[in-house]
ModelCIF file with pLDDT and N, C-alpha, C, O atoms, coordinates in Angstrom:
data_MODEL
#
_entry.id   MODEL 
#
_entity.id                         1 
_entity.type                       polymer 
_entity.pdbx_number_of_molecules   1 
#
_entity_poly.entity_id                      1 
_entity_poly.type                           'polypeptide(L)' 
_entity_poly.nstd_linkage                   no 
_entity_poly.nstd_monomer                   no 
_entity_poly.pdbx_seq_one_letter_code       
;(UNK)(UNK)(UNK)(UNK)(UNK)(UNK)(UNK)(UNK)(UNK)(UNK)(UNK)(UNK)(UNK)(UNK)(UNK)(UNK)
(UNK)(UNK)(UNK)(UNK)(UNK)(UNK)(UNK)(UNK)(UNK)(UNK)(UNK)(UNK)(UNK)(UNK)(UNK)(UNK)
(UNK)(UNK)(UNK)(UNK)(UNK)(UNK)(UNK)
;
_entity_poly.pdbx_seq_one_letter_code_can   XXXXXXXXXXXXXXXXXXXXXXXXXXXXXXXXXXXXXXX 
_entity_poly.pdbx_strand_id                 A 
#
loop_
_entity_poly_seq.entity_id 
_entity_poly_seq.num 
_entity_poly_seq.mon_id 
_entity_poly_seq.hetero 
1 1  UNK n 
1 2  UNK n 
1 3  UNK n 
1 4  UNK n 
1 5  UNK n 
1 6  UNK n 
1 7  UNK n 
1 8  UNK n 
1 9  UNK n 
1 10 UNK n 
1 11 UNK n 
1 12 UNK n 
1 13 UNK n 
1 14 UNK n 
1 15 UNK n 
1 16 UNK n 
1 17 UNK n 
1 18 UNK n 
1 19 UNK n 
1 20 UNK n 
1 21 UNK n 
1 22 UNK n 
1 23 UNK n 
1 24 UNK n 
1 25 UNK n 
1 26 UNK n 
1 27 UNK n 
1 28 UNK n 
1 29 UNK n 
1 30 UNK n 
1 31 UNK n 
1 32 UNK n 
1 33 UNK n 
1 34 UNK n 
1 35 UNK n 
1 36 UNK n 
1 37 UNK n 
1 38 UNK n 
1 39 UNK n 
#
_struct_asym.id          A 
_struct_asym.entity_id   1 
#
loop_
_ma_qa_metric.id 
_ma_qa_metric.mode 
_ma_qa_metric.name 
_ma_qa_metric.software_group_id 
_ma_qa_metric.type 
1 global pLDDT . pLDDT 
2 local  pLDDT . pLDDT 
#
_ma_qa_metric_global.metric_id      1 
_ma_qa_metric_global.metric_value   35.77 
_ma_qa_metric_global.model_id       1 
_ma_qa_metric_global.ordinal_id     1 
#
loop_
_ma_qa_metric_local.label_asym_id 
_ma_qa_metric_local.label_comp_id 
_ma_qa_metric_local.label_seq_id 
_ma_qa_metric_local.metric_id 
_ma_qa_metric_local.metric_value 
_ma_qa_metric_local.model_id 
_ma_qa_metric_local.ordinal_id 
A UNK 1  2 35.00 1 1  
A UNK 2  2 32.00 1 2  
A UNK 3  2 32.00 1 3  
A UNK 4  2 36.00 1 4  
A UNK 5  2 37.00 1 5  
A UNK 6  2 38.00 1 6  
A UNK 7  2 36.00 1 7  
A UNK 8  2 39.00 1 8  
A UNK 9  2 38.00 1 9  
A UNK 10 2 44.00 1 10 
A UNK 11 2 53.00 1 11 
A UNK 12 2 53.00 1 12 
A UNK 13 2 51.00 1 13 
A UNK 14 2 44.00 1 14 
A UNK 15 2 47.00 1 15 
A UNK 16 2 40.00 1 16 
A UNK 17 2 39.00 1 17 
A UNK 18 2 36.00 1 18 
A UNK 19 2 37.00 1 19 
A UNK 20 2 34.00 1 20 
A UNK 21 2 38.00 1 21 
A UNK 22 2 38.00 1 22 
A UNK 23 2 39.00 1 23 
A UNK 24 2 38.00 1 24 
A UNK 25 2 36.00 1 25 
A UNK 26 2 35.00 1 26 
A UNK 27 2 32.00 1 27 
A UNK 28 2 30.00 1 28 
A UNK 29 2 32.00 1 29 
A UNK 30 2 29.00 1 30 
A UNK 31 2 30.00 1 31 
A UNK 32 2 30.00 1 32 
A UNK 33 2 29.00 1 33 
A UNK 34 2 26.00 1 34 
A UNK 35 2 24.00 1 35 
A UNK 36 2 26.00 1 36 
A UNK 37 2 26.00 1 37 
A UNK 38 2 29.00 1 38 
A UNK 39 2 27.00 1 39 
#
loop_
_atom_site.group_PDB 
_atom_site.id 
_atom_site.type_symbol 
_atom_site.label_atom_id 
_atom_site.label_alt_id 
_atom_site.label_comp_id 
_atom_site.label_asym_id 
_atom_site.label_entity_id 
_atom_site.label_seq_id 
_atom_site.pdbx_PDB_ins_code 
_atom_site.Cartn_x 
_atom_site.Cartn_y 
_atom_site.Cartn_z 
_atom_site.occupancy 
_atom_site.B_iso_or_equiv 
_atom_site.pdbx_formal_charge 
_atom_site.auth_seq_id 
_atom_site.auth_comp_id 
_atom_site.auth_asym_id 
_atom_site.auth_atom_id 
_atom_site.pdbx_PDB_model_num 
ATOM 1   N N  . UNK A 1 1  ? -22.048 7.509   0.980  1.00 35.00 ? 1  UNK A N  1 
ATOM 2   C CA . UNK A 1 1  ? -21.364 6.833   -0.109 1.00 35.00 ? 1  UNK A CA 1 
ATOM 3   C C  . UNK A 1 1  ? -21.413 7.667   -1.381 1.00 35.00 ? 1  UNK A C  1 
ATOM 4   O O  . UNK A 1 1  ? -20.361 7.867   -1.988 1.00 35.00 ? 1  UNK A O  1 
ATOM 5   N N  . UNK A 1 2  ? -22.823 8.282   -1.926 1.00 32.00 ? 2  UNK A N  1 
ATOM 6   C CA . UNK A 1 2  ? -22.707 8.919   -2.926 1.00 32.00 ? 2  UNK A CA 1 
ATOM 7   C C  . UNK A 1 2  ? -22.261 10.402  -2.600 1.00 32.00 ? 2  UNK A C  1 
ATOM 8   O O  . UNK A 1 2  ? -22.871 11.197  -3.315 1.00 32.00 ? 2  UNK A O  1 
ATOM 9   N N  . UNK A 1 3  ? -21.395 10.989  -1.749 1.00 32.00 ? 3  UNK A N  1 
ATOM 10  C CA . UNK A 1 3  ? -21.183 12.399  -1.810 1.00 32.00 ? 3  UNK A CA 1 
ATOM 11  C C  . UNK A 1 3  ? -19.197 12.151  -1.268 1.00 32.00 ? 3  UNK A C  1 
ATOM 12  O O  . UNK A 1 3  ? -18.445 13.122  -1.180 1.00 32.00 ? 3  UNK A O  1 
ATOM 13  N N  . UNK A 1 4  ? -18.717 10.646  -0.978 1.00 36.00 ? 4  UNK A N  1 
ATOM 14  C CA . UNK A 1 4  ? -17.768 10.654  -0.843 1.00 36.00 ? 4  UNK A CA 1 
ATOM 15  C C  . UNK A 1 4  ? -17.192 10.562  0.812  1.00 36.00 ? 4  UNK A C  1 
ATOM 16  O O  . UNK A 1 4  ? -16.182 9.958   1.174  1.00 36.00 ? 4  UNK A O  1 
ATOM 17  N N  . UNK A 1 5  ? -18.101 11.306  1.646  1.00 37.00 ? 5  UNK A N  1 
ATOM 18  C CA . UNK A 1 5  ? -17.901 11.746  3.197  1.00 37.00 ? 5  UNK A CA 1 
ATOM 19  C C  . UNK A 1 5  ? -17.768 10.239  3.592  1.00 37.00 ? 5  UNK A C  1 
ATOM 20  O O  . UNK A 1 5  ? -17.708 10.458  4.801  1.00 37.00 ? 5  UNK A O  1 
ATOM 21  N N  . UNK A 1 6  ? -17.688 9.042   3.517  1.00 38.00 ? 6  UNK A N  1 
ATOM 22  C CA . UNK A 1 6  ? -18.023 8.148   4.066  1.00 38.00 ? 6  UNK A CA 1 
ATOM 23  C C  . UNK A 1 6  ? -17.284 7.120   3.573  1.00 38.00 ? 6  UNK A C  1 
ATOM 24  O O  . UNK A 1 6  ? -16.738 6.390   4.401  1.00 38.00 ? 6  UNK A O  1 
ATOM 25  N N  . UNK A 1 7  ? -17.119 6.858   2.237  1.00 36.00 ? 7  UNK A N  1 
ATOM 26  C CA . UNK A 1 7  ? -16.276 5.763   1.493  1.00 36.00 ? 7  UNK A CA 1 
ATOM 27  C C  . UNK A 1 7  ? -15.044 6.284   0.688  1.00 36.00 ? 7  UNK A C  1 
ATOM 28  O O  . UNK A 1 7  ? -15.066 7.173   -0.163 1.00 36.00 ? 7  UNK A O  1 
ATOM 29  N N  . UNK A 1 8  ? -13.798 5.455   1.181  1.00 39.00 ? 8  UNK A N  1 
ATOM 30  C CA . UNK A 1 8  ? -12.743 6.238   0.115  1.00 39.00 ? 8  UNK A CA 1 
ATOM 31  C C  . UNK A 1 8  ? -11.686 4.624   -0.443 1.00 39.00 ? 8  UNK A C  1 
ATOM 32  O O  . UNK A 1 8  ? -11.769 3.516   0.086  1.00 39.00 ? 8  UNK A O  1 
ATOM 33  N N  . UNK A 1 9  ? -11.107 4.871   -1.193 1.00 38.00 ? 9  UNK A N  1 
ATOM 34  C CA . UNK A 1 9  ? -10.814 3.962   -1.874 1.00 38.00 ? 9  UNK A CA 1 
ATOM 35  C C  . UNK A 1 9  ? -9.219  3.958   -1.187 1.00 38.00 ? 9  UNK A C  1 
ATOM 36  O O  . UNK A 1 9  ? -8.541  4.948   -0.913 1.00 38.00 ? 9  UNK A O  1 
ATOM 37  N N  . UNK A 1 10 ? -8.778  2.166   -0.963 1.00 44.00 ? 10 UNK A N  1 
ATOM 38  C CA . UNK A 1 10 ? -7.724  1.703   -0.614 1.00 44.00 ? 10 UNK A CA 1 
ATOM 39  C C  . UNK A 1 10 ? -6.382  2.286   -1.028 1.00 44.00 ? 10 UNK A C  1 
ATOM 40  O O  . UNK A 1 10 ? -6.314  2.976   -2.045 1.00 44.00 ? 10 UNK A O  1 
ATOM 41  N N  . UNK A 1 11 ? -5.155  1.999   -0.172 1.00 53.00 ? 11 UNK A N  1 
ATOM 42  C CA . UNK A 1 11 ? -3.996  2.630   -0.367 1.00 53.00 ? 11 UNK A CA 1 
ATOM 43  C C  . UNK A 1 11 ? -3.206  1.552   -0.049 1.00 53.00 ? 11 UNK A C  1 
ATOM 44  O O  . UNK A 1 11 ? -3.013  1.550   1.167  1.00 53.00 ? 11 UNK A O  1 
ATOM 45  N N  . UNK A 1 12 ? -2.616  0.553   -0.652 1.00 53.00 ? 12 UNK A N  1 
ATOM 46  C CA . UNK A 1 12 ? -2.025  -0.780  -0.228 1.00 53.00 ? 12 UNK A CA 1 
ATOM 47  C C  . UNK A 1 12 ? -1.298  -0.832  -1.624 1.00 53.00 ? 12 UNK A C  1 
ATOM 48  O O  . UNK A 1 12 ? -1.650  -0.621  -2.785 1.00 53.00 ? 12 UNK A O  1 
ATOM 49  N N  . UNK A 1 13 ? 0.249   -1.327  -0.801 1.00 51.00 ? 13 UNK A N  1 
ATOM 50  C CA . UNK A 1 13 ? 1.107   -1.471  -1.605 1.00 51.00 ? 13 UNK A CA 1 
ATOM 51  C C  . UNK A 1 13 ? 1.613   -3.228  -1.468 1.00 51.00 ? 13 UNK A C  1 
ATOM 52  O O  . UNK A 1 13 ? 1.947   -3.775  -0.417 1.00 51.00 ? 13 UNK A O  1 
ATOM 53  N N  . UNK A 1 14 ? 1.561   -3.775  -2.628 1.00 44.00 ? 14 UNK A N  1 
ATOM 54  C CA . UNK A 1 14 ? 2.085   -5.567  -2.499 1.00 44.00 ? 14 UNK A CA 1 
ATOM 55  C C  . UNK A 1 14 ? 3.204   -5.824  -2.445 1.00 44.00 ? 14 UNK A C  1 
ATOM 56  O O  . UNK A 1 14 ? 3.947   -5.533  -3.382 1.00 44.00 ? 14 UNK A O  1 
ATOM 57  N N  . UNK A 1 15 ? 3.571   -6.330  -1.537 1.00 47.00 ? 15 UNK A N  1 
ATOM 58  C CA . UNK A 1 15 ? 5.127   -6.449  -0.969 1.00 47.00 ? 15 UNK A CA 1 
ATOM 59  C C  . UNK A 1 15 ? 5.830   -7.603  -1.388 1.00 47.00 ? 15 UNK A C  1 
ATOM 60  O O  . UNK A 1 15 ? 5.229   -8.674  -1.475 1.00 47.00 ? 15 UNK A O  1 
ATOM 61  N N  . UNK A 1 16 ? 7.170   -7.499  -1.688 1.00 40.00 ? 16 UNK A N  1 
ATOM 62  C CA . UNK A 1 16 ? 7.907   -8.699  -2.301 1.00 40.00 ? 16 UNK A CA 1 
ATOM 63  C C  . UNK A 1 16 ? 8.066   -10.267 -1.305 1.00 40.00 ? 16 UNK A C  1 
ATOM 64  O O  . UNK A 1 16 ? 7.649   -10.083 -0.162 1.00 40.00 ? 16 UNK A O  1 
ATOM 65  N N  . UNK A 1 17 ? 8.338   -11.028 -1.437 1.00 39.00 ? 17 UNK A N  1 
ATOM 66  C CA . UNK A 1 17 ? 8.923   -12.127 -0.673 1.00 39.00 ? 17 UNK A CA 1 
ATOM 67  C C  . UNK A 1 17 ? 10.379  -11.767 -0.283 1.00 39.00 ? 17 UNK A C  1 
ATOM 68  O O  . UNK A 1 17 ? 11.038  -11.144 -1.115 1.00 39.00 ? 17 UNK A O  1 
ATOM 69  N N  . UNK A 1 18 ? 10.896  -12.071 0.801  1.00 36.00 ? 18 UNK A N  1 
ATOM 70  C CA . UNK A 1 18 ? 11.794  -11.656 1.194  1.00 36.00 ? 18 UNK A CA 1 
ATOM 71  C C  . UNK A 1 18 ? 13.136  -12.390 0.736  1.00 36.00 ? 18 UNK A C  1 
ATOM 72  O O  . UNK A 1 18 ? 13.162  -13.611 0.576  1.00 36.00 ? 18 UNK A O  1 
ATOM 73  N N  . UNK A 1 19 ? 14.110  -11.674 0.560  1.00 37.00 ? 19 UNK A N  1 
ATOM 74  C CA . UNK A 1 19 ? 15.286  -12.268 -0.477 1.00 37.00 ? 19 UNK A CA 1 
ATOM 75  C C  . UNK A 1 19 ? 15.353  -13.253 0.351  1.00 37.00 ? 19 UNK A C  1 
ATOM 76  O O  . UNK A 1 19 ? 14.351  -13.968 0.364  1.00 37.00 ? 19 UNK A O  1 
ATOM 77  N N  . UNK A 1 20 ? 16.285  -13.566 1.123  1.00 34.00 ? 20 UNK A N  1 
ATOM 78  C CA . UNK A 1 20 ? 16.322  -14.874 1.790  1.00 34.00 ? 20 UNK A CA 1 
ATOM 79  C C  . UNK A 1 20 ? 16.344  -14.872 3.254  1.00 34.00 ? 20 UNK A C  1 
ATOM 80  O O  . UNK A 1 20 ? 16.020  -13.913 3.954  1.00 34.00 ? 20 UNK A O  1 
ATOM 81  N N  . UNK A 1 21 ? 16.810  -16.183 3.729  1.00 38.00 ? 21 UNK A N  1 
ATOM 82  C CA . UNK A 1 21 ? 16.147  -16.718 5.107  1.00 38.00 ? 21 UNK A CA 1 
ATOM 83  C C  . UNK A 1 21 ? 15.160  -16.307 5.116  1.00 38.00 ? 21 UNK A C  1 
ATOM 84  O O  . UNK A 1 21 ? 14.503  -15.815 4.199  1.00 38.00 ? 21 UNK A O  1 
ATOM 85  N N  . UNK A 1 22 ? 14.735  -16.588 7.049  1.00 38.00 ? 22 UNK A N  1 
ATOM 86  C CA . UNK A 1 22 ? 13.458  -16.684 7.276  1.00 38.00 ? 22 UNK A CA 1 
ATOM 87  C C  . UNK A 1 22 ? 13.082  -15.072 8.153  1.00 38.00 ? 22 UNK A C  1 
ATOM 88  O O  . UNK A 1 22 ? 12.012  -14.871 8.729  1.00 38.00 ? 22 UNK A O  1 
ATOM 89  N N  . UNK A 1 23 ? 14.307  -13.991 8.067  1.00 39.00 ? 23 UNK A N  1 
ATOM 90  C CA . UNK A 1 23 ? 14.416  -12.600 8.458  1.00 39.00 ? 23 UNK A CA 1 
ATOM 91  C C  . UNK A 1 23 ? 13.445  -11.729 7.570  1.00 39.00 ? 23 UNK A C  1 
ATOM 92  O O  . UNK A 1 23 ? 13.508  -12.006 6.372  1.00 39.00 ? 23 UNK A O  1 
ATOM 93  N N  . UNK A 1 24 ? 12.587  -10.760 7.909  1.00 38.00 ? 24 UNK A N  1 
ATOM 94  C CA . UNK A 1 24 ? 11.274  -10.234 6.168  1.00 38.00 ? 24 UNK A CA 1 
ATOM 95  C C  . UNK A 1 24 ? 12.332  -8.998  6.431  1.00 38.00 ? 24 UNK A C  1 
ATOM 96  O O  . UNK A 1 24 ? 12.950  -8.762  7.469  1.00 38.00 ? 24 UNK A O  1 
ATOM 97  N N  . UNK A 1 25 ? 12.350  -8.477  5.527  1.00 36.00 ? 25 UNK A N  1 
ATOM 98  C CA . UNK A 1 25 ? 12.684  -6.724  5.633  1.00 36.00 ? 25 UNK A CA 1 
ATOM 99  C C  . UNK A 1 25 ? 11.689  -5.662  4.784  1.00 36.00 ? 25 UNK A C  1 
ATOM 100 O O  . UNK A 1 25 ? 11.666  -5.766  3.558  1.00 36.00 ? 25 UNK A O  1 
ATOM 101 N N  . UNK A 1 26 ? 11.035  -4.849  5.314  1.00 35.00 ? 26 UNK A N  1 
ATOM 102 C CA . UNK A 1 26 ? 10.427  -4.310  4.534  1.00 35.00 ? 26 UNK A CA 1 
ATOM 103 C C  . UNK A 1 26 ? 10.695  -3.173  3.644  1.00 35.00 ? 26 UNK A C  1 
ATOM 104 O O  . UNK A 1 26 ? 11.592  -2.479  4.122  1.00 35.00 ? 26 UNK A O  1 
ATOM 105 N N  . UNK A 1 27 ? 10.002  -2.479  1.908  1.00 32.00 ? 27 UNK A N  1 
ATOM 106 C CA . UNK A 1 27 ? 10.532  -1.928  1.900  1.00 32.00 ? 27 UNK A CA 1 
ATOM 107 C C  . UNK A 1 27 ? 10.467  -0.840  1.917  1.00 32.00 ? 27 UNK A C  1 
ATOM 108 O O  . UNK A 1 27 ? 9.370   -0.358  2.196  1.00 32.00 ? 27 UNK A O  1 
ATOM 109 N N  . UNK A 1 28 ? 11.845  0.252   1.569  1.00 30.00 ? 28 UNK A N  1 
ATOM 110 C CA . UNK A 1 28 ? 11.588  1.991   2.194  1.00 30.00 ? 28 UNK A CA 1 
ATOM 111 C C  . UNK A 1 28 ? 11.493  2.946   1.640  1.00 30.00 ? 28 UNK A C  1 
ATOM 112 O O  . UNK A 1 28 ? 11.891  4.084   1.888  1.00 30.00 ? 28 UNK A O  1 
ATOM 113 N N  . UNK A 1 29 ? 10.594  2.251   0.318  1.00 32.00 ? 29 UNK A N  1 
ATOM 114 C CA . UNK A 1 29 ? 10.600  3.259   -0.267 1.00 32.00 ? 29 UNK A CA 1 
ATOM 115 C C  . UNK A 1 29 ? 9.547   4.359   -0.379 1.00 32.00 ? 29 UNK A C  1 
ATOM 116 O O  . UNK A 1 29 ? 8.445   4.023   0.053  1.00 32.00 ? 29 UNK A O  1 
ATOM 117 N N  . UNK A 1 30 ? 9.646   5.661   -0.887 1.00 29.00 ? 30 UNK A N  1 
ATOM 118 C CA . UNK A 1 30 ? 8.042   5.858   -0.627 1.00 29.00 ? 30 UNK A CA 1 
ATOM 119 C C  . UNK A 1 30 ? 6.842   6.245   -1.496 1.00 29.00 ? 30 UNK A C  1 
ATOM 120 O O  . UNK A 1 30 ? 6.993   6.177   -2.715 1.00 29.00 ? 30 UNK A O  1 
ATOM 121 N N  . UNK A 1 31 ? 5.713   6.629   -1.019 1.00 30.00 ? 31 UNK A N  1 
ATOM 122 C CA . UNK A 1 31 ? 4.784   6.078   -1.855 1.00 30.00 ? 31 UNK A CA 1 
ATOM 123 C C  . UNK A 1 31 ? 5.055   6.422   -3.575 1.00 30.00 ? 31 UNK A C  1 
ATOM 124 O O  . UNK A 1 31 ? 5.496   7.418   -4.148 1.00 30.00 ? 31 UNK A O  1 
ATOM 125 N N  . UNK A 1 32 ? 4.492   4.898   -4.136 1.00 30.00 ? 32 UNK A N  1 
ATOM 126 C CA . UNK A 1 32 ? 5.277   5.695   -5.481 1.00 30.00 ? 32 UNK A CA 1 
ATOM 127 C C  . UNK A 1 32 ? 3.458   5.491   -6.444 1.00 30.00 ? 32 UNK A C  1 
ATOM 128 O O  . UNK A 1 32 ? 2.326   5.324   -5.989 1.00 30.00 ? 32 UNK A O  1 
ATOM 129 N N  . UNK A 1 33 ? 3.879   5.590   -7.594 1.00 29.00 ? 33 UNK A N  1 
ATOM 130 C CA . UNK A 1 33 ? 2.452   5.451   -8.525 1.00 29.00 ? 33 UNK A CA 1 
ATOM 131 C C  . UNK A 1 33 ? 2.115   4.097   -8.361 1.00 29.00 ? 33 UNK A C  1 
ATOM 132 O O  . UNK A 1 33 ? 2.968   3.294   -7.984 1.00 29.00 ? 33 UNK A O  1 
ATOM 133 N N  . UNK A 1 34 ? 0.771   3.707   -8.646 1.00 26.00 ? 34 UNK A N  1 
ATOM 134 C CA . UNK A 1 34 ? -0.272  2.521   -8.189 1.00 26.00 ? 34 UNK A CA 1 
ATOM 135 C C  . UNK A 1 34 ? -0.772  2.237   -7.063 1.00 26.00 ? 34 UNK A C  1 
ATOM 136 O O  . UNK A 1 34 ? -1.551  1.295   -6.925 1.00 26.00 ? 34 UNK A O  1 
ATOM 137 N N  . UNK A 1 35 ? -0.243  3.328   -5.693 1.00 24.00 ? 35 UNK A N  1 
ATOM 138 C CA . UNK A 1 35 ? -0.542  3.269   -4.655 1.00 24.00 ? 35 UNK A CA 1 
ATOM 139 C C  . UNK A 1 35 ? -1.985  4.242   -4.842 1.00 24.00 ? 35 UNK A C  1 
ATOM 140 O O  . UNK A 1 35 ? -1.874  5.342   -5.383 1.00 24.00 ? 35 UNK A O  1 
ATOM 141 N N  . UNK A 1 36 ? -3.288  3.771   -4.373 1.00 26.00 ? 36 UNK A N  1 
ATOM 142 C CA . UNK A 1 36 ? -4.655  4.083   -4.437 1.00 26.00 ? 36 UNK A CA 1 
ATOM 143 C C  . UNK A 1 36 ? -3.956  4.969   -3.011 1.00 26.00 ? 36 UNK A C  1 
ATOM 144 O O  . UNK A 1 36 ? -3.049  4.542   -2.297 1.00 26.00 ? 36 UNK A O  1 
ATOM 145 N N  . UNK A 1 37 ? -4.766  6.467   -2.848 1.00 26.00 ? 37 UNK A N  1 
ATOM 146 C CA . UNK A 1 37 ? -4.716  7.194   -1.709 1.00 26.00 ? 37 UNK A CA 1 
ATOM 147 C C  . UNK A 1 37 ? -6.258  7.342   -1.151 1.00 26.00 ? 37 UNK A C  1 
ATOM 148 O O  . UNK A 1 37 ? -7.263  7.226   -1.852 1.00 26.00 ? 37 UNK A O  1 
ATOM 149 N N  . UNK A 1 38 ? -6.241  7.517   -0.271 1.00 29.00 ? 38 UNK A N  1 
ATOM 150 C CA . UNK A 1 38 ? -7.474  7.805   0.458  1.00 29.00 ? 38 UNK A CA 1 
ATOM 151 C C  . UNK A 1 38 ? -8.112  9.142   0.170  1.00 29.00 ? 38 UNK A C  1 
ATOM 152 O O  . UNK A 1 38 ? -7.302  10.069  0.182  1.00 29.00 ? 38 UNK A O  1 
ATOM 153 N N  . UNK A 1 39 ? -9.257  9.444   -0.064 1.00 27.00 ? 39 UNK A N  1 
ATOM 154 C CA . UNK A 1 39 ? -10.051 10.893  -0.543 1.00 27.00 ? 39 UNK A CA 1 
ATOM 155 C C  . UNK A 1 39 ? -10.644 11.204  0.698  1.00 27.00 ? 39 UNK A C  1 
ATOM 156 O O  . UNK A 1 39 ? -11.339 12.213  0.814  1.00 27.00 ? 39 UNK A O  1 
#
């Protein structure tokens, strides 16, 4: 944990509700800023 080899910090992006019906689409975009990357 303290040298890094072992713990790295999340990469998750929060996804919208889907415009309508009950079809999800996800989206395509790609990774943009606020996305945490893995070390």
């Amino acid at each position: 944990t303290a040298t890094g080899l072992a713990v790295s910090t999340g990469g998750c992006l929060r996804l919208a509700e889907p415009d309508s019906g009950n079809e999800s689409s996800a989206a395509s975009e790609t990774a943009t800023d606020g996305v945490t990357t893995s070390q």
